[in-house]
N, C-alpha and C. Protein backbone atom coordinates (compact mmCIF):
# COMPACT_ATOMS: atom_id res chain seq x y z
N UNK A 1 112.80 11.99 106.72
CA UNK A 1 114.05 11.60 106.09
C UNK A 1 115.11 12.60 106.50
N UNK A 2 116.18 12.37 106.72
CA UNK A 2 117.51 13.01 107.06
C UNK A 2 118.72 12.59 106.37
N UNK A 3 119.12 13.18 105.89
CA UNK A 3 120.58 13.26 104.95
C UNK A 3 121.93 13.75 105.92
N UNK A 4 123.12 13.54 105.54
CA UNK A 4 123.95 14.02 106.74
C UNK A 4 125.09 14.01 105.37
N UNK A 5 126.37 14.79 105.58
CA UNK A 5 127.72 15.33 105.21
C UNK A 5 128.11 15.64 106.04
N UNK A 6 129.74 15.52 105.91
CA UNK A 6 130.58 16.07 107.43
C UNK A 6 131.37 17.22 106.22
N UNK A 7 132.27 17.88 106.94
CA UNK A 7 132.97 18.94 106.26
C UNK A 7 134.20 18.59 107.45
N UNK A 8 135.47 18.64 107.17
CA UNK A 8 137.20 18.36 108.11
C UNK A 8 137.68 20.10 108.08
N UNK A 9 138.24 20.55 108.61
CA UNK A 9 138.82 21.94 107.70
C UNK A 9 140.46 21.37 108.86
N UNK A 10 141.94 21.87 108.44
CA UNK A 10 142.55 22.09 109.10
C UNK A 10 143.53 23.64 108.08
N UNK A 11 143.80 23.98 108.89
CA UNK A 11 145.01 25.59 109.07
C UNK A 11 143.81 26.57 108.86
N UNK A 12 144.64 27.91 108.27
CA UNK A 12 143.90 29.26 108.10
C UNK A 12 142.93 29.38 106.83
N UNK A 13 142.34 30.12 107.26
CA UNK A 13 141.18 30.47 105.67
C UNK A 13 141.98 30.30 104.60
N UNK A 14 143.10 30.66 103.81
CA UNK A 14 143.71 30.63 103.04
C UNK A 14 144.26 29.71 102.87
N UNK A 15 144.87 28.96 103.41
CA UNK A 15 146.49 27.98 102.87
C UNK A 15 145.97 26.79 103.54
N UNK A 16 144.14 26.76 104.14
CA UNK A 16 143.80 25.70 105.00
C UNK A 16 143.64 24.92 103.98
N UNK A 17 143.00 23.31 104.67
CA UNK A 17 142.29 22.54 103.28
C UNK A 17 141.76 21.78 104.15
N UNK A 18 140.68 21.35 103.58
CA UNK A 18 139.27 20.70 103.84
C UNK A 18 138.78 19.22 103.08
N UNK A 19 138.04 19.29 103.43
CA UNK A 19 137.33 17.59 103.18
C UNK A 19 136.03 17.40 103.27
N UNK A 20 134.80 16.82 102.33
CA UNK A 20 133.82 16.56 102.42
C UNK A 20 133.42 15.74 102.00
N UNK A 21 132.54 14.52 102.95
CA UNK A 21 132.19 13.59 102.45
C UNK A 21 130.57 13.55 102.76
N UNK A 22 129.81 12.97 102.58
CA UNK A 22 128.67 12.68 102.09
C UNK A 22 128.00 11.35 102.56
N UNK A 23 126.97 11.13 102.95
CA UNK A 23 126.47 9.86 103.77
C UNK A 23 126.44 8.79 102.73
N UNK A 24 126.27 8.87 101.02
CA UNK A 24 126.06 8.18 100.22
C UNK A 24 127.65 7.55 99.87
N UNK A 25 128.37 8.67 100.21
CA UNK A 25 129.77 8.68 99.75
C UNK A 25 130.37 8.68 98.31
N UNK A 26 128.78 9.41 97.58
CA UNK A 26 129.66 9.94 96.58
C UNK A 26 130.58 10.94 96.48
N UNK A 27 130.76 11.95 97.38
CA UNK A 27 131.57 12.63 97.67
C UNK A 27 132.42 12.04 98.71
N UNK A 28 133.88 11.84 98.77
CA UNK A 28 134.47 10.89 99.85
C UNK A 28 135.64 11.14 100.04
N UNK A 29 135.60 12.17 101.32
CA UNK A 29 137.28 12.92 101.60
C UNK A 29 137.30 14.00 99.77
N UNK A 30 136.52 14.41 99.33
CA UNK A 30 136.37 15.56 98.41
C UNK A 30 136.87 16.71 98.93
N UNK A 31 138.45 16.93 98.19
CA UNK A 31 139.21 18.40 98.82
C UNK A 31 138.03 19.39 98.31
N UNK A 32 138.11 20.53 99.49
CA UNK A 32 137.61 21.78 99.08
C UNK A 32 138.29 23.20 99.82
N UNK A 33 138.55 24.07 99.16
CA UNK A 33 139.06 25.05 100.03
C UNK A 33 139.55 26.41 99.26
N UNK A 34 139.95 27.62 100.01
CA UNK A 34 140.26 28.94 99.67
C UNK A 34 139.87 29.06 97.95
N UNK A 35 140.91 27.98 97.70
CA UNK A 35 141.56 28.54 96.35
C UNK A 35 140.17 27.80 94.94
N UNK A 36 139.78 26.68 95.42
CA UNK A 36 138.53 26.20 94.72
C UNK A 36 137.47 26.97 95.17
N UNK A 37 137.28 27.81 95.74
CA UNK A 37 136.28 28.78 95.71
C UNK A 37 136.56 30.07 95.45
N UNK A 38 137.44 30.91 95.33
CA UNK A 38 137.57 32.11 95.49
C UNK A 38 138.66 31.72 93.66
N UNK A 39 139.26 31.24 93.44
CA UNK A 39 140.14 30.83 92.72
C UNK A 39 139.79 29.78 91.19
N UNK A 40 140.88 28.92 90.65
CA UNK A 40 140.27 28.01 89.89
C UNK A 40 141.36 27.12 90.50
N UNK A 41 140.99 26.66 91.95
CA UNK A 41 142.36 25.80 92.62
C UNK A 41 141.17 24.09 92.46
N UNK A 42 142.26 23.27 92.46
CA UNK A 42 141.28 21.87 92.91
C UNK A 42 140.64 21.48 94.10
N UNK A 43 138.99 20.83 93.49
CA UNK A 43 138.63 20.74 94.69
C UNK A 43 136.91 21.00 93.90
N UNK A 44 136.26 21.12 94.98
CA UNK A 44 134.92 21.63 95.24
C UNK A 44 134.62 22.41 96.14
N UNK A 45 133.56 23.11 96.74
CA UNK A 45 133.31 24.37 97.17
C UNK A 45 132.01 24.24 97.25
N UNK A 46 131.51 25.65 98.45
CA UNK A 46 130.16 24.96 98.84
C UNK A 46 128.91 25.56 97.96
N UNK A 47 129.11 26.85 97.41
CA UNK A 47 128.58 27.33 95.89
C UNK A 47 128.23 26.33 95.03
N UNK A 48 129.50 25.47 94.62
CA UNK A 48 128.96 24.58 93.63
C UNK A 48 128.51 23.60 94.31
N UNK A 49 128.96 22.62 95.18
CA UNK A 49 127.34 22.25 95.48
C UNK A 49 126.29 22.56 95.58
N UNK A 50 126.26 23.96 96.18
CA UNK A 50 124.66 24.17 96.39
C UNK A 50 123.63 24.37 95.05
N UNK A 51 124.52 24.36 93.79
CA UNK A 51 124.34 24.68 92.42
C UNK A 51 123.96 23.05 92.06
N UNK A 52 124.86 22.47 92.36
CA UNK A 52 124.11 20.83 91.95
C UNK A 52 123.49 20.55 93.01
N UNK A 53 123.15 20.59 94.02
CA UNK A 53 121.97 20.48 94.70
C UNK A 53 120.34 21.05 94.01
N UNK A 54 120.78 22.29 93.67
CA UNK A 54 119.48 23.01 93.58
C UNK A 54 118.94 22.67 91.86
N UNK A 55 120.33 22.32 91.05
CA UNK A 55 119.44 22.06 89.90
C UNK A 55 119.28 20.61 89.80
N UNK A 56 119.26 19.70 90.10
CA UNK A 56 119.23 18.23 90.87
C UNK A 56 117.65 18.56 91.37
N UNK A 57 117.53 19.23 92.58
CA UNK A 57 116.02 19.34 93.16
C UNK A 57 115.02 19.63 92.24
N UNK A 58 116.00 20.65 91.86
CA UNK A 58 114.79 21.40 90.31
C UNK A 58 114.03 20.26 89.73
N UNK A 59 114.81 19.57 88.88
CA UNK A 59 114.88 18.85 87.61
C UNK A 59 113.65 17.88 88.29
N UNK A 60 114.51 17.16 89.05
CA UNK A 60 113.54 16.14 90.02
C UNK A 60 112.41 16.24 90.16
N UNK A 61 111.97 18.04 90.41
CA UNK A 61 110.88 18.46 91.15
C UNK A 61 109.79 18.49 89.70
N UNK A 62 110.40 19.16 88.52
CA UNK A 62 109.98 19.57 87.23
C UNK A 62 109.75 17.82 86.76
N UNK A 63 109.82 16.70 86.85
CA UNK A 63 109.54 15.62 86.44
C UNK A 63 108.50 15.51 87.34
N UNK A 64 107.90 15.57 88.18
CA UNK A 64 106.90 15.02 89.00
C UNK A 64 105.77 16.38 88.31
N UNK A 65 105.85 17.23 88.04
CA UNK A 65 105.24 18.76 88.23
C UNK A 65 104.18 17.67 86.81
N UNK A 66 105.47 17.70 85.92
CA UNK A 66 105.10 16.96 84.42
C UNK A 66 103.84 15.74 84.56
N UNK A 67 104.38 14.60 85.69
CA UNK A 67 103.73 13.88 85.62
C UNK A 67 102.41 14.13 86.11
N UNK A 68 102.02 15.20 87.14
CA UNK A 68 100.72 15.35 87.23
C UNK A 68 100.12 15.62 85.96
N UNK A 69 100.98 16.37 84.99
CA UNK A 69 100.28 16.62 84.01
C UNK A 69 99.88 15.50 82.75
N UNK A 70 100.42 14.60 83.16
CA UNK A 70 100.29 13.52 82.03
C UNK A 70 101.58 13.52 81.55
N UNK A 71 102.53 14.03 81.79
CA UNK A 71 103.34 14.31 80.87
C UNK A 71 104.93 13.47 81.18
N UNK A 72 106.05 12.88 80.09
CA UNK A 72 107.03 12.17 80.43
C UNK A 72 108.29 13.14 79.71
N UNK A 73 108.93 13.60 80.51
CA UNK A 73 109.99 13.94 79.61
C UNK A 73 111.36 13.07 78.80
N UNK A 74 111.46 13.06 77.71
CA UNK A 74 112.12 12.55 77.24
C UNK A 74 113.58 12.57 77.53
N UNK A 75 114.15 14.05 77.62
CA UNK A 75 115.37 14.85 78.67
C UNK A 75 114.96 16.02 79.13
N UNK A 76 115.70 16.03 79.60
CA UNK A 76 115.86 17.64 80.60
C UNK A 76 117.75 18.01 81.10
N UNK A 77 117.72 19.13 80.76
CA UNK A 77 119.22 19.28 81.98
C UNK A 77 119.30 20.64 82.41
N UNK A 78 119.19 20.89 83.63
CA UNK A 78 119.23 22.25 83.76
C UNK A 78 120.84 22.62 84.92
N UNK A 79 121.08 23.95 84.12
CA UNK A 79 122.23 24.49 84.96
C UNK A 79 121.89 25.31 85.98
N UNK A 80 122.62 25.40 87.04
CA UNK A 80 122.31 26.37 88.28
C UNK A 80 123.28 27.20 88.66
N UNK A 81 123.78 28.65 88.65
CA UNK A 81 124.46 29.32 88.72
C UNK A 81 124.46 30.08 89.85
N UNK A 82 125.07 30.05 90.84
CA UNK A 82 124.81 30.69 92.12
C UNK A 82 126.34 31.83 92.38
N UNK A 83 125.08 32.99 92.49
CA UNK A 83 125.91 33.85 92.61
C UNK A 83 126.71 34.22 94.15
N UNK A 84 127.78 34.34 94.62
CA UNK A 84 128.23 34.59 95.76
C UNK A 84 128.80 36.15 95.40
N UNK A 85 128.03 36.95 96.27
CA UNK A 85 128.53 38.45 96.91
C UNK A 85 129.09 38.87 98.08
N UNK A 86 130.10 40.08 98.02
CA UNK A 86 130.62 40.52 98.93
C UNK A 86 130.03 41.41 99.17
N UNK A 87 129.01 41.61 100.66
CA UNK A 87 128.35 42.81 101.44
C UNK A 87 129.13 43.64 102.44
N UNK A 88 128.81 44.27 102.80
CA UNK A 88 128.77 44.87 104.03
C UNK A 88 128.90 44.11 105.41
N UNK A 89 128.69 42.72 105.47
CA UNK A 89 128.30 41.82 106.31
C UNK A 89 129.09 40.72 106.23
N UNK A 90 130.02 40.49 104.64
CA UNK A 90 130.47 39.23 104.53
C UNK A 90 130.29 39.19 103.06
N UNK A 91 130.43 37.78 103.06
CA UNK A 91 129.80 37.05 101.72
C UNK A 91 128.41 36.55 102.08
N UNK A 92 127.22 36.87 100.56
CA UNK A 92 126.42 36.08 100.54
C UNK A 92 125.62 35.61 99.39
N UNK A 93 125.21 34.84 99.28
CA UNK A 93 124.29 33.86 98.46
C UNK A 93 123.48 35.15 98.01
N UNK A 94 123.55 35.03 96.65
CA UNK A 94 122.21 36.55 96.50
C UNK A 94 121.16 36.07 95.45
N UNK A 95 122.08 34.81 94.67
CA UNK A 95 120.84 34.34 93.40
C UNK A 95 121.17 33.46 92.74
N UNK A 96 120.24 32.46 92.36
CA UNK A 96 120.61 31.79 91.54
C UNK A 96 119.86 31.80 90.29
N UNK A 97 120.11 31.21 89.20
CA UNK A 97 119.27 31.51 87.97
C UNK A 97 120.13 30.08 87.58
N UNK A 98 118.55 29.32 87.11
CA UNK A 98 118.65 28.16 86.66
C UNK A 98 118.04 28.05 84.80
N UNK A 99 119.04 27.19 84.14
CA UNK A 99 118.51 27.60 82.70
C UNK A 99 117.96 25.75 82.12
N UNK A 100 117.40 26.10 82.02
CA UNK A 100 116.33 24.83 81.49
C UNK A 100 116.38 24.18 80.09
N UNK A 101 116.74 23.22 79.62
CA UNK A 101 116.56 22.60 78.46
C UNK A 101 115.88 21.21 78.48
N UNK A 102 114.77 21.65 77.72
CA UNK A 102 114.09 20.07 77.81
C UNK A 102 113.17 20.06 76.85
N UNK A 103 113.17 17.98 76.51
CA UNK A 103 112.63 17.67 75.46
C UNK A 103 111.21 16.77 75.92
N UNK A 104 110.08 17.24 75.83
CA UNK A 104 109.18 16.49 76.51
C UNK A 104 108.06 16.14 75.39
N UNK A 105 108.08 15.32 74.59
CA UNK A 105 106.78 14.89 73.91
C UNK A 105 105.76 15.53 74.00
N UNK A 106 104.83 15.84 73.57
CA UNK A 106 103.49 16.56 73.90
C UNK A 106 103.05 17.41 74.81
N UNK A 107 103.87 18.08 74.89
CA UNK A 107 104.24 19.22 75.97
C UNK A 107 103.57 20.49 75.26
N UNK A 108 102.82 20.97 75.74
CA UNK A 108 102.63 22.69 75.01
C UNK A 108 103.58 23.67 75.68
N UNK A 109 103.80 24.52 75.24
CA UNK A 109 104.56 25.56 75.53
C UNK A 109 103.87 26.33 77.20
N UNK A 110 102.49 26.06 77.08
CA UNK A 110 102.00 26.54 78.34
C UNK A 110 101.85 25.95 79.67
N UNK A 111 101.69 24.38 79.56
CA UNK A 111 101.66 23.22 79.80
C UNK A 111 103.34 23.38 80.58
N UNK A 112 104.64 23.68 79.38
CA UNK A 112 105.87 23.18 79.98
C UNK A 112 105.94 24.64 81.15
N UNK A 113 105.84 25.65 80.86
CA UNK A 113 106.47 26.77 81.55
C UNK A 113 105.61 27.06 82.77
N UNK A 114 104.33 26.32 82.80
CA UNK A 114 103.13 25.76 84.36
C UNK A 114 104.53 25.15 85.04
N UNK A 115 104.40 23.98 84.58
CA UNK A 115 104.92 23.07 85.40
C UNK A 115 106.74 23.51 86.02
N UNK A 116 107.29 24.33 84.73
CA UNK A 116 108.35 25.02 85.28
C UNK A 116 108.64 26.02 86.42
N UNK A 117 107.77 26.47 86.50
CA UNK A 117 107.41 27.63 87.57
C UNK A 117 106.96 26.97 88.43
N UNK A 118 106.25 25.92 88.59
CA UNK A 118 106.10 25.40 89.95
C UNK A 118 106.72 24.54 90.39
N UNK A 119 107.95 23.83 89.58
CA UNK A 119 108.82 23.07 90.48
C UNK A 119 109.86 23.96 90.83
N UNK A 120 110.19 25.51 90.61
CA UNK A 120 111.02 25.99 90.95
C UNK A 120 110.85 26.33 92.04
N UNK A 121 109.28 26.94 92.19
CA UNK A 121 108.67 27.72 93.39
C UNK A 121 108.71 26.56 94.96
N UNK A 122 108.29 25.16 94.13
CA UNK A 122 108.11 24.08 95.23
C UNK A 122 109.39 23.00 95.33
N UNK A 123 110.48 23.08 94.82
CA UNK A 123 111.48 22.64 95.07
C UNK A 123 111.77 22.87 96.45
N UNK A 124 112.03 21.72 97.52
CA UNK A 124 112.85 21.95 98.51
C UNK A 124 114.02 23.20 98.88
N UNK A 125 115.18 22.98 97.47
CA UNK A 125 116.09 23.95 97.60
C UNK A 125 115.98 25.01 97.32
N UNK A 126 114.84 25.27 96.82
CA UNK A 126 114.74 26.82 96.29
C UNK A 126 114.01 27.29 97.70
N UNK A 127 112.53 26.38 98.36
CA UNK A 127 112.38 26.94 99.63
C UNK A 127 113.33 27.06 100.58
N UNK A 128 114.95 26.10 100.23
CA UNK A 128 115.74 27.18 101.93
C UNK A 128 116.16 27.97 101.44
N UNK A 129 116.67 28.61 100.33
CA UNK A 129 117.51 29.73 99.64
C UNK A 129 117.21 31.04 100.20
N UNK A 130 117.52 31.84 100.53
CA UNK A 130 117.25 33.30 100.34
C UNK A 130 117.78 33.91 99.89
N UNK A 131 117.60 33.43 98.31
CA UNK A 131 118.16 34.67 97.77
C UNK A 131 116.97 34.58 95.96
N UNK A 132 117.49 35.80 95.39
CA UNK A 132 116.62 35.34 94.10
C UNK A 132 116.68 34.39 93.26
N UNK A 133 115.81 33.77 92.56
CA UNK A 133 116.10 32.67 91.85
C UNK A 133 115.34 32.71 90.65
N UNK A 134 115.84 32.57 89.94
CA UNK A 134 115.54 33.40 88.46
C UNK A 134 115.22 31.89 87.23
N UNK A 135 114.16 31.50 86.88
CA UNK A 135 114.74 30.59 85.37
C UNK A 135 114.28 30.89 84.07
N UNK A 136 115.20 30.47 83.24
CA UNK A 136 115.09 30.51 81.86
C UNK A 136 114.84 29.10 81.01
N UNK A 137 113.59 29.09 80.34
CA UNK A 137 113.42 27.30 80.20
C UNK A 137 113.14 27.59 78.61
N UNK A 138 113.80 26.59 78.18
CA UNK A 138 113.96 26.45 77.17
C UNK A 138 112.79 25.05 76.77
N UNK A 139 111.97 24.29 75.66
CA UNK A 139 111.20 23.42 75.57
C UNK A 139 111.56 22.97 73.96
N UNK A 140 112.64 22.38 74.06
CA UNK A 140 112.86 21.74 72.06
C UNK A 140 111.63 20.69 71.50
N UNK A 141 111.77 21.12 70.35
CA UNK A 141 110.93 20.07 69.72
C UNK A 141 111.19 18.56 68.87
């Protein structure tokens, strides 16, 4: 399977502006640029996608983890917070930490935080990441 997005950019890093669309086209000509990333300008940015990407994969991944176990979740929503740093080198991706809320019927506490840890570990997006990835899971009753 192959997925595809284009990204447009025209002018300078700063005062440029950009465009991203998406093969599904839920994203479609989606401004993104300087000021929506570095700023609180309009738009999207590639941080926060990669934040709904990765807790999207998560979640996804944590429903299948469940179902080996017998298990259906009733909800789930998890947030993904990706940190962007300034190195020596640039900017980079250094971590994300995803926080977990979910309501799963007959779930044990040992049962939910198995299956949490291994859809984080075996999520697609967490295997391209390099950086740390941290979660906090919450299991209501």
């Amino acid at each position: 399977m192959k997925r595809w997005a284009t990204a447009e950019w025209s002018g300078a890093i700063k005062d440029g502006k950009g465009n991203i669309t998406t093969q599904s086209t839920v994203l479609d000509h989606t401004q993104y640029g300087f000021n929506a990333r570095f700023a609180e300008g309009p738009g999207t940015n590639p941080e926060e996608l990669i934040a709904a990407a990765h807790a999207g994969c998560f979640t996804m991944a944590l429903s299948g983890k469940l179902g080996e176990a017998g298990l259906t979740a009733e909800r789930m929503q998890t947030k993904a917070t990706v940190s962007l740093d300034k190195t020596d080198d640039g900017f980079t991706i250094s971590a994300v930490h995803l926080e977990l809320t979910a309501k799963i019927p007959g779930a044990s506490q040992e049962a939910f935080n198995d299956a949490a840890q291994r859809a984080k570990a075996g999520c697609p997006v967490s295997k391209l990441l390099n950086a740390q990835i941290t979660l906090e899971a919450k299991l209501e009753s």
